[in-house]
C-alpha atoms as a PDB file:
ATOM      1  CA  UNK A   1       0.000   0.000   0.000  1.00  0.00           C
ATOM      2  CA  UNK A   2       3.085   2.373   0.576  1.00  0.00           C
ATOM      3  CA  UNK A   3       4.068   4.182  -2.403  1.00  0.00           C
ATOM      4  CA  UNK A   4       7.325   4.911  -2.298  1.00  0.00           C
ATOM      5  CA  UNK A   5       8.875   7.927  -3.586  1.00  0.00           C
ATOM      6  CA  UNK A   6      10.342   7.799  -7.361  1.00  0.00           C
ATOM      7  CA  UNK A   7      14.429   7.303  -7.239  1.00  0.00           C
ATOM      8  CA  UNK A   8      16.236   9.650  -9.075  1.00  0.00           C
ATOM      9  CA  UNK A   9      16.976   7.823 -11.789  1.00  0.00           C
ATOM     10  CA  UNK A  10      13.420   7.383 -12.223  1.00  0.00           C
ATOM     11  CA  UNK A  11      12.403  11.066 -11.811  1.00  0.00           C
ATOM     12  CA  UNK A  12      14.794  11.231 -14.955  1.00  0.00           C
ATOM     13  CA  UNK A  13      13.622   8.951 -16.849  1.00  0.00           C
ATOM     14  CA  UNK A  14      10.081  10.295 -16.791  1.00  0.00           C
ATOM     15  CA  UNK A  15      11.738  13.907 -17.509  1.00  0.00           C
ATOM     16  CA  UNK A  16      13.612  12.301 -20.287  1.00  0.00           C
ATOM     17  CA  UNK A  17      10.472  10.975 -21.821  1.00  0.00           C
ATOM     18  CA  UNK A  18       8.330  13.969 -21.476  1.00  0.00           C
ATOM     19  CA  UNK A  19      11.111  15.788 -22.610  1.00  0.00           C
ATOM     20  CA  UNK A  20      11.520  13.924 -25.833  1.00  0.00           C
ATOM     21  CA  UNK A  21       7.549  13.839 -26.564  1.00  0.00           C
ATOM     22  CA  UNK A  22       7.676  17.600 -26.676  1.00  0.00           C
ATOM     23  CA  UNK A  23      10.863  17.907 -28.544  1.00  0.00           C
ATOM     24  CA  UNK A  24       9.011  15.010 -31.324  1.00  0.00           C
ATOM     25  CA  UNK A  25       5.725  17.414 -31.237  1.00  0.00           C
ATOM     26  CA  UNK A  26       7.460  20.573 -31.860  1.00  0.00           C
ATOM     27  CA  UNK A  27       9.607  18.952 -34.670  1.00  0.00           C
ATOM     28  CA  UNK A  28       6.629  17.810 -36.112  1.00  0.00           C
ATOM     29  CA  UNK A  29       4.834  21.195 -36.349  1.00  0.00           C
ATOM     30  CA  UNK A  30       8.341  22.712 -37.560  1.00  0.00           C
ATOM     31  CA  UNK A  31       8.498  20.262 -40.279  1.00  0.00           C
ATOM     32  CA  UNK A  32       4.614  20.608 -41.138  1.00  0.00           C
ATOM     33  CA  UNK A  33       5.038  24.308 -41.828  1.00  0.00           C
ATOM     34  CA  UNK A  34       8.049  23.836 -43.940  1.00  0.00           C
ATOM     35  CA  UNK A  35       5.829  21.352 -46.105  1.00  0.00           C
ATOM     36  CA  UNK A  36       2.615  23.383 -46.199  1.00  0.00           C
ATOM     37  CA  UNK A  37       3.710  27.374 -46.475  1.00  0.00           C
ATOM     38  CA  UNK A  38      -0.061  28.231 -47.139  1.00  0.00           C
ATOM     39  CA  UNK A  39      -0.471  27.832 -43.128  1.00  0.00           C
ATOM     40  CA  UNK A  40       1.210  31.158 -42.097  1.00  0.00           C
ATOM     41  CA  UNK A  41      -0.119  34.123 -40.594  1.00  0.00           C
ATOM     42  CA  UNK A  42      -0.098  36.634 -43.758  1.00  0.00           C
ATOM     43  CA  UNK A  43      -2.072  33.671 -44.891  1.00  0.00           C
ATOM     44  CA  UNK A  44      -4.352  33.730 -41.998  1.00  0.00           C
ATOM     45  CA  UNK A  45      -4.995  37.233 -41.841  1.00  0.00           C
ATOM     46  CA  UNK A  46      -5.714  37.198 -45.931  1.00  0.00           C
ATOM     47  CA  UNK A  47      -8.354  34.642 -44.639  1.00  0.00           C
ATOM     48  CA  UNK A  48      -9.853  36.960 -42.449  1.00  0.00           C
ATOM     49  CA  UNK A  49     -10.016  39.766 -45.087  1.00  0.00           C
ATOM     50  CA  UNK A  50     -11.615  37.313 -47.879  1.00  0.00           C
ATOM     51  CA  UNK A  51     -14.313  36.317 -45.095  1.00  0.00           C
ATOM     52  CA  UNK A  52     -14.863  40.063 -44.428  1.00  0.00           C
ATOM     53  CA  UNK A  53     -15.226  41.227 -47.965  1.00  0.00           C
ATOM     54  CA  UNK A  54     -17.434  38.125 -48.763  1.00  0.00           C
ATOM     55  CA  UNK A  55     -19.962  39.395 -46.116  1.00  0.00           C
ATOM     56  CA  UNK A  56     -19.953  42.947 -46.410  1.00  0.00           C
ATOM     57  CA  UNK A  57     -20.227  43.310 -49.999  1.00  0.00           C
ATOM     58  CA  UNK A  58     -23.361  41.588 -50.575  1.00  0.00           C
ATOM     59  CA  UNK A  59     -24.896  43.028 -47.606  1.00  0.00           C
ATOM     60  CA  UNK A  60     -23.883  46.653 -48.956  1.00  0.00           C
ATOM     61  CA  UNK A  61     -25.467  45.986 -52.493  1.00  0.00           C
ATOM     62  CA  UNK A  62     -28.506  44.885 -50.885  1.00  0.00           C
ATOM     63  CA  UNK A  63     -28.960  47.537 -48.845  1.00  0.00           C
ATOM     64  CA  UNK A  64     -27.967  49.941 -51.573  1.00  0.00           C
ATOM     65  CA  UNK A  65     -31.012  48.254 -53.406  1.00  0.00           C
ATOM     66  CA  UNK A  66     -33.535  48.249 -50.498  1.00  0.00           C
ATOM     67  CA  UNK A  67     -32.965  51.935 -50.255  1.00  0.00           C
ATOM     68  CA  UNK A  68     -33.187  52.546 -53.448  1.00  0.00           C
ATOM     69  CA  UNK A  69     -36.949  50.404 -54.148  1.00  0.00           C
ATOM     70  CA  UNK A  70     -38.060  52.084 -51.098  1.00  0.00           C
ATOM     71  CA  UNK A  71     -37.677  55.855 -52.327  1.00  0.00           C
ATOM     72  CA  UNK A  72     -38.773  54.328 -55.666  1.00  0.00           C
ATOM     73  CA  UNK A  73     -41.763  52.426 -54.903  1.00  0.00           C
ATOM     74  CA  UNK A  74     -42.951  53.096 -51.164  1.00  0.00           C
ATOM     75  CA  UNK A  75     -44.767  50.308 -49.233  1.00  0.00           C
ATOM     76  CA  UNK A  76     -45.628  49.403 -46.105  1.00  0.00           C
ATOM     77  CA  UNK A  77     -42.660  46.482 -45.893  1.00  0.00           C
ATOM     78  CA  UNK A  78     -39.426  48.127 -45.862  1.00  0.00           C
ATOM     79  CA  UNK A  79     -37.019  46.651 -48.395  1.00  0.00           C
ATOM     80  CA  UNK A  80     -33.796  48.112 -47.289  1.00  0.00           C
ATOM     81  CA  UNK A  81     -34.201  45.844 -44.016  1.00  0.00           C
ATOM     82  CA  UNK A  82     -35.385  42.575 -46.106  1.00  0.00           C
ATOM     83  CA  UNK A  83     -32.381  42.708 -48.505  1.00  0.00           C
ATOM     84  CA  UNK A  84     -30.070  43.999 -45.948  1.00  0.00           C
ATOM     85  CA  UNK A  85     -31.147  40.695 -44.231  1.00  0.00           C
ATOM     86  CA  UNK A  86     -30.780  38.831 -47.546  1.00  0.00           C
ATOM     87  CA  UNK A  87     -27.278  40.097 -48.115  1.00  0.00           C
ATOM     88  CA  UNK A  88     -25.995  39.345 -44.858  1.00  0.00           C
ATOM     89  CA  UNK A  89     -27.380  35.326 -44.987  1.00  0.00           C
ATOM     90  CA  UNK A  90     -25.741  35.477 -49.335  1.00  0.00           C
ATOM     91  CA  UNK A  91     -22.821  37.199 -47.543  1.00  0.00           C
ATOM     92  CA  UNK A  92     -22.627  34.006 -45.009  1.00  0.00           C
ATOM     93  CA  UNK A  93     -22.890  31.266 -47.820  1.00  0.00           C
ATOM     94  CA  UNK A  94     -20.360  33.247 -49.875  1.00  0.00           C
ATOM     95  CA  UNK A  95     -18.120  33.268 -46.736  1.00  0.00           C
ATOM     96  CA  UNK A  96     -18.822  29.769 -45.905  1.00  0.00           C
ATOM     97  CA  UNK A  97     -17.927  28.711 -49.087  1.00  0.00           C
ATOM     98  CA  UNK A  98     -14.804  30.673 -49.208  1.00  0.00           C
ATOM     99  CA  UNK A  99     -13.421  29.277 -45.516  1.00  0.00           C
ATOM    100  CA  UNK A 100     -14.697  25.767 -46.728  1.00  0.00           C
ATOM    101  CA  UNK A 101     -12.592  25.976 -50.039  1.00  0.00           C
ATOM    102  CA  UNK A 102      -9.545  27.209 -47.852  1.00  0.00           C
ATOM    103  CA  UNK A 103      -8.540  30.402 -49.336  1.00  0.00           C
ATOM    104  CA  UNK A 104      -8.632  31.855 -52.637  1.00  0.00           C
ATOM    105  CA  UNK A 105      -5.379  30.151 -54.481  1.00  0.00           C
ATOM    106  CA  UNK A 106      -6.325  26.613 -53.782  1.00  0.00           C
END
């Protein structure tokens, strides 16, 4: 029932292995990166930009176009809040689409 305390060649022996599995994971994301250069961050802040313009510019045309059928043709339903809607959910797909894909060069 007594555990005993770890020697010290133990204790280093455990270090030694924990050292080691950290040493294996880092080389292993070094030598990913090397291999894929896509994966940087330039890459993923280009990302972020493509998402953003992909959702803003479809929900800027359709509000440009909701306020334009409003002072056009006046109703009771206001049309620069349905197709703002609309080009925030096309702006979503498009983005979707774009983050699914992984980027515009691929």
């Amino acid at each position: 029932m007594d555990k005993t305390p770890p020697s010290s060649q133990e204790r280093r022996q455990v270090i030694k292995r924990r050292f080691t599995r950290q040493v294996v994971r880092k080389e292993a994301r070094r030598i990913k990166g090397i291999n894929d250069p896509d994966q940087t961050v330039w890459f993923g802040l280009g990302m972020f930009g493509v998402v953003g313009w992909s959702v803003a510019i479809p929900t800027l045309i359709g509000t440009a176009l909701g306020i334009w059928i409003d002072h056009t043709w006046p109703s009771q339903f206001s049309w620069t809040l349905m197709l703002l809607i609309g080009g925030v959910m096309v702006g979503c797909l498009n983005a979707w689409y774009w983050v699914r894909k992984g980027g515009i060069w691929k």
